[in-house]
N, C-alpha and C. Protein backbone atom coordinates (compact mmCIF):
# COMPACT_ATOMS: atom_id res chain seq x y z
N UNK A 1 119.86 110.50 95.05
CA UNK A 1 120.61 111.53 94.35
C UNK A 1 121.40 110.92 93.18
N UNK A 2 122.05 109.52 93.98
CA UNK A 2 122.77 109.18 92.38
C UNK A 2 121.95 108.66 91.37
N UNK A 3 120.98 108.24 91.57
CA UNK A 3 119.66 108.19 90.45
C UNK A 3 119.42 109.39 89.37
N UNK A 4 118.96 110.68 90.37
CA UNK A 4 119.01 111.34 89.21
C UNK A 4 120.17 111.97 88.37
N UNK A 5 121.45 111.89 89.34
CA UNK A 5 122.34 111.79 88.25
C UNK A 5 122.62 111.55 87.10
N UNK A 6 122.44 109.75 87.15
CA UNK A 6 122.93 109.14 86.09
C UNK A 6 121.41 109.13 85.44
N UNK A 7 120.26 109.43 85.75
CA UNK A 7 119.10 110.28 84.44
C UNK A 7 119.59 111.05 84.13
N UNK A 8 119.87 111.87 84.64
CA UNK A 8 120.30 113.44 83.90
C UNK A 8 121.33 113.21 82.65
N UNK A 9 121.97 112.18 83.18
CA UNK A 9 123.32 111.93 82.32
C UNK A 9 123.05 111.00 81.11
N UNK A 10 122.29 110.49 81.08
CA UNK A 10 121.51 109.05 80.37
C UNK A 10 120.88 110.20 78.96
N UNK A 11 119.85 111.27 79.89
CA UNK A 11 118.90 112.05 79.26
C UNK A 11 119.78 112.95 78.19
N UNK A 12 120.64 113.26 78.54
CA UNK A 12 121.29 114.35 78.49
C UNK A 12 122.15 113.81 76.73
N UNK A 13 122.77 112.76 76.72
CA UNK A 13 123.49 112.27 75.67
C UNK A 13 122.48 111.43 74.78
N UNK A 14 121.64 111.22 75.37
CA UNK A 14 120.44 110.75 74.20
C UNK A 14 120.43 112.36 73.26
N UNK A 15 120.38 113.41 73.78
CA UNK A 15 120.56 114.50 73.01
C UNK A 15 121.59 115.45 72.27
N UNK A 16 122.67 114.34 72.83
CA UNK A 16 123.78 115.38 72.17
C UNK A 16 124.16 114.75 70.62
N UNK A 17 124.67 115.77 70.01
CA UNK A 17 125.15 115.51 68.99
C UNK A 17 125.91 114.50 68.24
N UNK A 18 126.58 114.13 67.46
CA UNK A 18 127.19 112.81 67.14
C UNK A 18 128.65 113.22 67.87
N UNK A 19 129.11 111.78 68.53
CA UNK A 19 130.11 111.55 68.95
C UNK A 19 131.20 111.02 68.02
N UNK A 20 132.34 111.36 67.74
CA UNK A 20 133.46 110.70 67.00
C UNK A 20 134.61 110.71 67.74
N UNK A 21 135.71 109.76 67.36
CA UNK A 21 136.52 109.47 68.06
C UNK A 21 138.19 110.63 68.01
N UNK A 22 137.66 111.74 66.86
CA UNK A 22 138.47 112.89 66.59
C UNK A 22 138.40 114.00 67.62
N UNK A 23 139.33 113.78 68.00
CA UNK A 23 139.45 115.08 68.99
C UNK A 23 139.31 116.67 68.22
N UNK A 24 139.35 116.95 67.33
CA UNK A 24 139.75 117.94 66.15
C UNK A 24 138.40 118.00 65.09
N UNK A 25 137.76 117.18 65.05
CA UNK A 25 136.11 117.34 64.50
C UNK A 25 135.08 117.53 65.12
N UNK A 26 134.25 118.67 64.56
CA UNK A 26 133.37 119.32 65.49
C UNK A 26 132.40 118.97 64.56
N UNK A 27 131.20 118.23 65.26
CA UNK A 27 130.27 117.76 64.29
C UNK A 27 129.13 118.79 64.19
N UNK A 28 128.69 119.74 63.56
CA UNK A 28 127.32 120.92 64.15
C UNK A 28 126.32 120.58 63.61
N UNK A 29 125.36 120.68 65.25
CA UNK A 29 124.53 120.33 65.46
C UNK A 29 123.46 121.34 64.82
N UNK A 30 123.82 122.69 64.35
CA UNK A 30 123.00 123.37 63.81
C UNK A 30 123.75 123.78 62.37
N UNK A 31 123.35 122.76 61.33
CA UNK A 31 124.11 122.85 59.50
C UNK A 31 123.66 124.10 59.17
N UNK A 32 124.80 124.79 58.64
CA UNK A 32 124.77 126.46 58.44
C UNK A 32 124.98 125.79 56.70
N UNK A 33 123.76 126.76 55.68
CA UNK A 33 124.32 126.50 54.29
C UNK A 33 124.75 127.98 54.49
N UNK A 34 126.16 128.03 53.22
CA UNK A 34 126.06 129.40 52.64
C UNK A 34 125.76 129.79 51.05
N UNK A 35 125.74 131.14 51.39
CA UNK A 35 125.44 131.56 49.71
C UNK A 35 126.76 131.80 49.19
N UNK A 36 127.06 131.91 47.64
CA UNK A 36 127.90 132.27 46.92
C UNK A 36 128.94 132.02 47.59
N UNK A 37 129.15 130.91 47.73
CA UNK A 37 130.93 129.75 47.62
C UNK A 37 131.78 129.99 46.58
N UNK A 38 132.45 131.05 46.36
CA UNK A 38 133.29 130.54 45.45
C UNK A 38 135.04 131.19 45.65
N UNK A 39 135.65 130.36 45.08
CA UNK A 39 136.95 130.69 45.07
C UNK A 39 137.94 130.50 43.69
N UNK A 40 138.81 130.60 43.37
CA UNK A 40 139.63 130.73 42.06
C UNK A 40 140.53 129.20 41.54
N UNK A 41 140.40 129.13 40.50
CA UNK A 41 141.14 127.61 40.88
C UNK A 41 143.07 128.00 40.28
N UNK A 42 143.41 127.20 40.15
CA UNK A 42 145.09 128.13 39.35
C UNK A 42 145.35 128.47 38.11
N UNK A 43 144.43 128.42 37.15
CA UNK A 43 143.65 129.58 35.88
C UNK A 43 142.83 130.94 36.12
N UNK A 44 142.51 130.98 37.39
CA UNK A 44 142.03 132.37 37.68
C UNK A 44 140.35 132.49 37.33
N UNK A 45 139.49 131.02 37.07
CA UNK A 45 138.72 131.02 36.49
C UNK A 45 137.67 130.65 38.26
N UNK A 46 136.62 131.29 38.13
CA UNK A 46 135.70 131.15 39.34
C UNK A 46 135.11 129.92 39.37
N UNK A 47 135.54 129.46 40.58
CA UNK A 47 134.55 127.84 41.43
C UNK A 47 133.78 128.17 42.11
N UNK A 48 132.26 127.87 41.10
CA UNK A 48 131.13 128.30 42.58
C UNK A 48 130.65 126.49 43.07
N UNK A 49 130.09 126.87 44.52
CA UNK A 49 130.32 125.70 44.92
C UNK A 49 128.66 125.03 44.60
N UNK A 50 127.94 125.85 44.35
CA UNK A 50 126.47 125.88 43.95
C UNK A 50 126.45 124.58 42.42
N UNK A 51 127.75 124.75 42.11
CA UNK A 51 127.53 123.45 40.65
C UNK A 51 127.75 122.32 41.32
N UNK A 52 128.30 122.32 42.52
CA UNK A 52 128.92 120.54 42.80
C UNK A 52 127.41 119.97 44.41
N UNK A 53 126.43 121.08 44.00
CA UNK A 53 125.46 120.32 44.80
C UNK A 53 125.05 118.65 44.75
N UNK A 54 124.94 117.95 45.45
CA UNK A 54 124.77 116.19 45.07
C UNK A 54 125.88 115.97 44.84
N UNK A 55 126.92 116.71 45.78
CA UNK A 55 128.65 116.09 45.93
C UNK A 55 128.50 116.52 47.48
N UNK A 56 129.23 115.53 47.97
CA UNK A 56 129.74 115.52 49.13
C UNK A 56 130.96 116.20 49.17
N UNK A 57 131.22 117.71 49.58
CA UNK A 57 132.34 118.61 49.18
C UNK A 57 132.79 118.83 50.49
N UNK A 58 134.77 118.69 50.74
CA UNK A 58 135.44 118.69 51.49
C UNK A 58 136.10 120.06 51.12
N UNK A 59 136.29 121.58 51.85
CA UNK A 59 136.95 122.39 51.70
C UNK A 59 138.26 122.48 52.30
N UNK A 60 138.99 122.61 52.43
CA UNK A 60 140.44 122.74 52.94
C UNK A 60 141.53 123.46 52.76
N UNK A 61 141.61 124.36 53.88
CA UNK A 61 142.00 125.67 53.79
C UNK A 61 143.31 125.73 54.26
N UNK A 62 144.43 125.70 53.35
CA UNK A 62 145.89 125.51 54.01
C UNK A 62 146.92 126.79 53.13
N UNK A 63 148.32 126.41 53.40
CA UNK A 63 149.04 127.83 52.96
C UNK A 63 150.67 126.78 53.01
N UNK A 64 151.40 127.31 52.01
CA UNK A 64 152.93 126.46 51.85
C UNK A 64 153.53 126.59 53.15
N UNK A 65 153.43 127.20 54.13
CA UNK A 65 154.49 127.83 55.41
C UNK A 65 153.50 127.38 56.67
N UNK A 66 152.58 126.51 56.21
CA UNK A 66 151.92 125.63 57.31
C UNK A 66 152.54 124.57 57.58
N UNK A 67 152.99 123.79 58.63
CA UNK A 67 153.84 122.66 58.98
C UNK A 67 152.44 121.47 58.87
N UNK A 68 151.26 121.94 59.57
CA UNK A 68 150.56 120.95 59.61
C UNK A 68 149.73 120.50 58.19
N UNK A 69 149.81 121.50 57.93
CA UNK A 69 149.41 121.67 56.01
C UNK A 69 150.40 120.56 55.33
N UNK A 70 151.12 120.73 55.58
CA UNK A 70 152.54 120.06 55.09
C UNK A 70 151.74 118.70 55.41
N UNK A 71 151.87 118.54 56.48
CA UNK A 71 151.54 116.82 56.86
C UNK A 71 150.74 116.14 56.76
N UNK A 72 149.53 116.78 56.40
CA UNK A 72 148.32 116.02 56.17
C UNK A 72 147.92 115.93 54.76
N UNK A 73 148.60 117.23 54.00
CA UNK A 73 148.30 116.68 51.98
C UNK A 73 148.45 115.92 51.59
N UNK A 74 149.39 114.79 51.58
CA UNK A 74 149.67 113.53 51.50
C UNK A 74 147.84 112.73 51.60
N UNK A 75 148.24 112.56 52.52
CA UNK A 75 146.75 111.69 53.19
C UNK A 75 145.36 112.48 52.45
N UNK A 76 145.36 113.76 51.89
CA UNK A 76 144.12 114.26 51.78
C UNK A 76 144.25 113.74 50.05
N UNK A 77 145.35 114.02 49.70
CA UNK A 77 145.55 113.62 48.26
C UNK A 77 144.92 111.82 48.30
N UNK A 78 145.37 111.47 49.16
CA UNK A 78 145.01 109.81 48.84
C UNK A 78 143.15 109.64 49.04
N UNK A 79 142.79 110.66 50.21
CA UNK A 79 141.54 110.28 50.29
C UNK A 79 140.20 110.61 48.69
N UNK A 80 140.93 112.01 48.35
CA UNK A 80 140.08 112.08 46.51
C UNK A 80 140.39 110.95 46.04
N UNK A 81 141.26 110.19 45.82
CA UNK A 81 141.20 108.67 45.01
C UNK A 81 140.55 107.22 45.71
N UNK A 82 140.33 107.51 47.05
CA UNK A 82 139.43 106.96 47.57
C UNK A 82 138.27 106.17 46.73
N UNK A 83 138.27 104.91 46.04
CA UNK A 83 137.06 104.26 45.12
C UNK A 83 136.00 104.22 46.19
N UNK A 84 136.02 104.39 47.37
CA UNK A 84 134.76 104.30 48.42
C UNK A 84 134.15 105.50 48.77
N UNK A 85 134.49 106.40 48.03
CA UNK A 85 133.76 107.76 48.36
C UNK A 85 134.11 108.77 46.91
N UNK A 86 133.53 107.54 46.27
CA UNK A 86 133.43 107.91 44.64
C UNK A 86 132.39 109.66 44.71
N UNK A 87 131.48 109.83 45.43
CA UNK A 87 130.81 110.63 45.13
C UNK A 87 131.78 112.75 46.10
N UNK A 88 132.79 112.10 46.09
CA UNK A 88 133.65 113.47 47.26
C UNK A 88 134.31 114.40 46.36
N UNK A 89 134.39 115.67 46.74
CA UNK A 89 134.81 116.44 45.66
C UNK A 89 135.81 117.00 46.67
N UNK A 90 137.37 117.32 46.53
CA UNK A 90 137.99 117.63 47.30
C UNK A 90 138.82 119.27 46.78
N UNK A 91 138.11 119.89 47.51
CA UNK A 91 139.37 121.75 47.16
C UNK A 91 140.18 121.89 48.28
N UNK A 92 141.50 121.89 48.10
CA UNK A 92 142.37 122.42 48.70
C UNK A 92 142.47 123.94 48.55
N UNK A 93 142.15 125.00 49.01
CA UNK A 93 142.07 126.16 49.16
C UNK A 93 143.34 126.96 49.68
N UNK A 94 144.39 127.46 48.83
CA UNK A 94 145.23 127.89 49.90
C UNK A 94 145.09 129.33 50.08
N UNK A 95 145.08 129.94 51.63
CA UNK A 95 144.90 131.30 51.92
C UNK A 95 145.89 131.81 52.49
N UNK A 96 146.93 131.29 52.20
CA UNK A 96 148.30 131.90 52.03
C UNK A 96 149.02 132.95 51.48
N UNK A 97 148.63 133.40 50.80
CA UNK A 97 149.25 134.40 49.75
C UNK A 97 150.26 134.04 49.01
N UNK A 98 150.06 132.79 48.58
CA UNK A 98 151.01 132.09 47.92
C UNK A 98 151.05 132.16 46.33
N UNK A 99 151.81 132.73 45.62
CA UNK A 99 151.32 132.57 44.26
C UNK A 99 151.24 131.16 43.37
N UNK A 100 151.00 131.50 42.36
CA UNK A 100 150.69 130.09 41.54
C UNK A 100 152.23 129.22 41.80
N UNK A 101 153.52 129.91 41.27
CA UNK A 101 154.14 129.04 41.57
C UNK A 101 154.90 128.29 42.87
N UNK A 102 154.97 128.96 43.70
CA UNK A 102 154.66 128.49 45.01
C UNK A 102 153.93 127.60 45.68
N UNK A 103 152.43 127.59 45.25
CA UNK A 103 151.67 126.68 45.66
C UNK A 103 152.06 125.24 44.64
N UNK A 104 152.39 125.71 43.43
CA UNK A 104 152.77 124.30 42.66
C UNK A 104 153.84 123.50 43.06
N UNK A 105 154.71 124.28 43.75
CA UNK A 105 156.18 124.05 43.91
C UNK A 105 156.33 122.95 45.17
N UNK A 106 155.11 123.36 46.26
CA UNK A 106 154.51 122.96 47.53
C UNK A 106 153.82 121.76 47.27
N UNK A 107 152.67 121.37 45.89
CA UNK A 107 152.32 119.99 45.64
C UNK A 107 153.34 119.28 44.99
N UNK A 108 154.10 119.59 44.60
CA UNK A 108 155.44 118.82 43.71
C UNK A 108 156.30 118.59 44.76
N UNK A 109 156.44 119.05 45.81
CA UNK A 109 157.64 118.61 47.23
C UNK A 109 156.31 117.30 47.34
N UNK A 110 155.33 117.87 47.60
CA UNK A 110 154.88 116.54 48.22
C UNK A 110 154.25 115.60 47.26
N UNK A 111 154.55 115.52 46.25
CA UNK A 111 154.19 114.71 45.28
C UNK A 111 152.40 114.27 45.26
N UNK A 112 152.29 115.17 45.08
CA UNK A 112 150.22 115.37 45.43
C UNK A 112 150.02 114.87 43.89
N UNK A 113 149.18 114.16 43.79
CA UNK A 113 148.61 113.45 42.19
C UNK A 113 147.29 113.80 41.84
N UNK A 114 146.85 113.80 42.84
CA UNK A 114 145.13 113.70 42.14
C UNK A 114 144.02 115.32 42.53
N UNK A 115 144.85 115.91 43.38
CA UNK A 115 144.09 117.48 43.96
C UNK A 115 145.12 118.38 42.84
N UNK A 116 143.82 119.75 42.86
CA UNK A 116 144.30 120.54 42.45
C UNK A 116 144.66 121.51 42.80
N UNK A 117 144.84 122.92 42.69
CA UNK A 117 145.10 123.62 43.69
C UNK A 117 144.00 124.71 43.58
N UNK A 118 143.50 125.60 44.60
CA UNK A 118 142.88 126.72 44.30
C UNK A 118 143.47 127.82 45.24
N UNK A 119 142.32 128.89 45.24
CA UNK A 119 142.81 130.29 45.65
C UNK A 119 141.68 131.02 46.15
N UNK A 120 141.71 131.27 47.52
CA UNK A 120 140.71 132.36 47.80
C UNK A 120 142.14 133.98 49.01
N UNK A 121 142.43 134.19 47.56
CA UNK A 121 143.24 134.97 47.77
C UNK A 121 143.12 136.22 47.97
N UNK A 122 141.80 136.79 48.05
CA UNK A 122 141.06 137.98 49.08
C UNK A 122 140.86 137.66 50.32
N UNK A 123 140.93 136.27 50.62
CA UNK A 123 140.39 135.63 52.13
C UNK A 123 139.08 135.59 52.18
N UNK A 124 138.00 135.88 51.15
CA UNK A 124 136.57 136.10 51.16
C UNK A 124 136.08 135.24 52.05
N UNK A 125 136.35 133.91 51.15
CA UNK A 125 135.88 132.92 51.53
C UNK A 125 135.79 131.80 52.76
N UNK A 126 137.51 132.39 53.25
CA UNK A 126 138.05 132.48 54.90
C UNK A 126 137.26 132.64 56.10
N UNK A 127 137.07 134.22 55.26
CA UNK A 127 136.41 134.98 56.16
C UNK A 127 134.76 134.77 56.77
N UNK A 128 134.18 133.85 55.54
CA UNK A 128 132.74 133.52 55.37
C UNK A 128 132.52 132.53 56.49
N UNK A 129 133.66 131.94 56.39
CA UNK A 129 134.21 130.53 57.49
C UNK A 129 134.08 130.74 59.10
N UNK A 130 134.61 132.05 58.83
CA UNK A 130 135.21 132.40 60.29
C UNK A 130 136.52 131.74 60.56
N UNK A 131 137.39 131.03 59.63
CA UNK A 131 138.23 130.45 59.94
C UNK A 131 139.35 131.10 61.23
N UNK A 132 139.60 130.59 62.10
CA UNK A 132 140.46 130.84 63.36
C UNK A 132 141.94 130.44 62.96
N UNK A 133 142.59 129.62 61.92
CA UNK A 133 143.42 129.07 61.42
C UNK A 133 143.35 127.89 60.72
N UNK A 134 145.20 127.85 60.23
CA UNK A 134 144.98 126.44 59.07
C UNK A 134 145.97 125.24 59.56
N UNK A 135 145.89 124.09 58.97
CA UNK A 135 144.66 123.89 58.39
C UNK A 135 143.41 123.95 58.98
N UNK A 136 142.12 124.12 58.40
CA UNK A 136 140.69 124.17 58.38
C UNK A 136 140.51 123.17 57.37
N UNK A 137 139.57 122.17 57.93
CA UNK A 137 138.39 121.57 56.73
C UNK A 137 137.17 121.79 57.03
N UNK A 138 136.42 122.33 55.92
CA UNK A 138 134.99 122.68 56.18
C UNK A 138 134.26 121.37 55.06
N UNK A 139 133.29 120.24 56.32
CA UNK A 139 132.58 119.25 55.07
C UNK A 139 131.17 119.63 54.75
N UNK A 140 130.92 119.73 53.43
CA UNK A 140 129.37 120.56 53.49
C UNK A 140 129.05 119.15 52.64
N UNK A 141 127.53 118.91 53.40
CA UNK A 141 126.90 117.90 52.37
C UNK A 141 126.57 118.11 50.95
N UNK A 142 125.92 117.20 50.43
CA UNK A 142 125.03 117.16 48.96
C UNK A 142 124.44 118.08 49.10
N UNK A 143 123.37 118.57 49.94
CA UNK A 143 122.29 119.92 50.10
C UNK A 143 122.75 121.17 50.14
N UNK A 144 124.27 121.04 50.29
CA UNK A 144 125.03 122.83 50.70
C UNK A 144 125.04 122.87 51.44
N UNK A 145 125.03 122.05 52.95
CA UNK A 145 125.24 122.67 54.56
C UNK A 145 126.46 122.37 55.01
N UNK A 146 127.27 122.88 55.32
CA UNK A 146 128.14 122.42 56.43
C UNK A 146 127.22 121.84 57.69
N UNK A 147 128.28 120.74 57.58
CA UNK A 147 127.77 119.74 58.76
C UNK A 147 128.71 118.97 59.37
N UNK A 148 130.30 119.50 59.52
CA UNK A 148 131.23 119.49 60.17
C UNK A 148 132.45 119.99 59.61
N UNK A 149 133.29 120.54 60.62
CA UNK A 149 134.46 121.15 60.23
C UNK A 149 135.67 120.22 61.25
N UNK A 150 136.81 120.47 60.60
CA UNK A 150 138.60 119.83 61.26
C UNK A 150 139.39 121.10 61.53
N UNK A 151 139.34 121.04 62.60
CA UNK A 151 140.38 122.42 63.16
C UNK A 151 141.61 121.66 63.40
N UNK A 152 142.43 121.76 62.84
CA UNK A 152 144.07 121.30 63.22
C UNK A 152 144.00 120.49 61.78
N UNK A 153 145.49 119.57 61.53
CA UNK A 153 145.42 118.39 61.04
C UNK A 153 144.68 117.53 61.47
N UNK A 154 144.91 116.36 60.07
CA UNK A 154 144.14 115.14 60.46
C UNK A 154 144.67 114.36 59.33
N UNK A 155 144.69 112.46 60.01
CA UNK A 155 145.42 111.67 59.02
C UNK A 155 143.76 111.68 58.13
N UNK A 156 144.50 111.97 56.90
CA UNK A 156 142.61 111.53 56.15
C UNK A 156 142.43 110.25 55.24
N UNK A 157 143.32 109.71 55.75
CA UNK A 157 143.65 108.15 55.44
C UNK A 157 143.30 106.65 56.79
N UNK A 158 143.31 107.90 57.79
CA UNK A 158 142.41 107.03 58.70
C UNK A 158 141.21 106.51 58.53
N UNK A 159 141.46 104.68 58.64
CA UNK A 159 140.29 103.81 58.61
C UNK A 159 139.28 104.64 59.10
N UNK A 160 138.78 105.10 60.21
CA UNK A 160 138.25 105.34 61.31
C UNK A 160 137.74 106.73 60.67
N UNK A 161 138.00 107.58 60.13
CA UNK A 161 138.10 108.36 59.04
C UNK A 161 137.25 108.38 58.26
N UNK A 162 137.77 107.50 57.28
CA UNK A 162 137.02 106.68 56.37
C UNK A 162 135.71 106.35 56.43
N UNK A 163 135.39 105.44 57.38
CA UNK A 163 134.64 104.96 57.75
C UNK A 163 133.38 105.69 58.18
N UNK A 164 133.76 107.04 58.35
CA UNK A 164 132.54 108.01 59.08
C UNK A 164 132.00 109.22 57.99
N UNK A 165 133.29 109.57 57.21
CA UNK A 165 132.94 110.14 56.36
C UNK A 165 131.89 109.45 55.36
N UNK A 166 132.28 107.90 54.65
CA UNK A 166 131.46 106.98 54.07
C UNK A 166 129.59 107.28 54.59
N UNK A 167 129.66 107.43 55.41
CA UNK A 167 127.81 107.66 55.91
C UNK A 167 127.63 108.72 54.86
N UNK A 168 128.39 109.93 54.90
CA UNK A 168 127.59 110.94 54.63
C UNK A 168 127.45 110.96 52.27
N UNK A 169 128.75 110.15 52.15
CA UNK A 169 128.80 110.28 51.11
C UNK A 169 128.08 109.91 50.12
């Protein structure tokens, strides 16, 4: 009996999906692309996500009156300057209902340098997500698929981090 156990168990993770050491990253095993990505950037001018194909694109869906939002921009700001993942395109998305100056007011507390800000301020694009709450990161490859999402925070300055994202980039 404990034989076929530990087959079953052997068999079983030869098939599962990729393992990471994030409690908060869900790696999917079935990459959903979508159509018509787009959201507003803080000119009011449309980002479709269809131009940044052959980018490794990080979405990130936060709001000024998020605590965990708060804590992880820092770290997400450092990871776009990242020289090791020269090829990453990073949108901070806020679905807050935050207006322009608000959301500016929110990267200037935290002294954010290198992100910009955007807006999917119908929730369209939220909604396309299914997002359950924020923060959300949705990572879609070069091809347009999502092929993992971050439910909660996350340091995005973690080596370990780093290091995993680097494969896909």
């Amino acid at each position: 009996m404990r034989i076929l156990i530990i087959l079953i168990f052997l068999l079983s993770n030869s098939f599962a999906d990729e393992t990471t050491d994030f409690k908060n990253l869900i790696i999917k095993k079935d990459q959903k692309k979508y159509e018509d990505l787009s959201f507003l950037d803080s000119d009011k001018k449309q980002v479709n996500l269809d131009d940044y194909r052959g980018k490794l694109v990080l979405l990130n869906f936060w709001a000024s009156w998020c605590a965990p939002c708060k804590e992880e921009m820092p770290s997400l700001d450092s990871l776009q300057s990242n020289k090791n993942l020269n090829n990453l395109q990073i949108f901070p998305i806020n679905v807050g209902q935050d207006n322009k100056k608000k959301a500016k007011d929110f990267f200037e507390e935290l002294d954010i340098q290198t992100l910009n800000i955007y807006f999917d301020t119908t929730i369209t694009l939220a909604k396309k997500f299914q997002l359950r709450g924020i923060p959300t990161t949705i990572l879609i490859n070069k091809d347009g698929y999502e092929f993992a999402r971050i439910i909660g925070s996350i340091d995005f300055e973690s080596q370990k981090f780093i290091q995993w994202l680097s494969k896909y980039n």
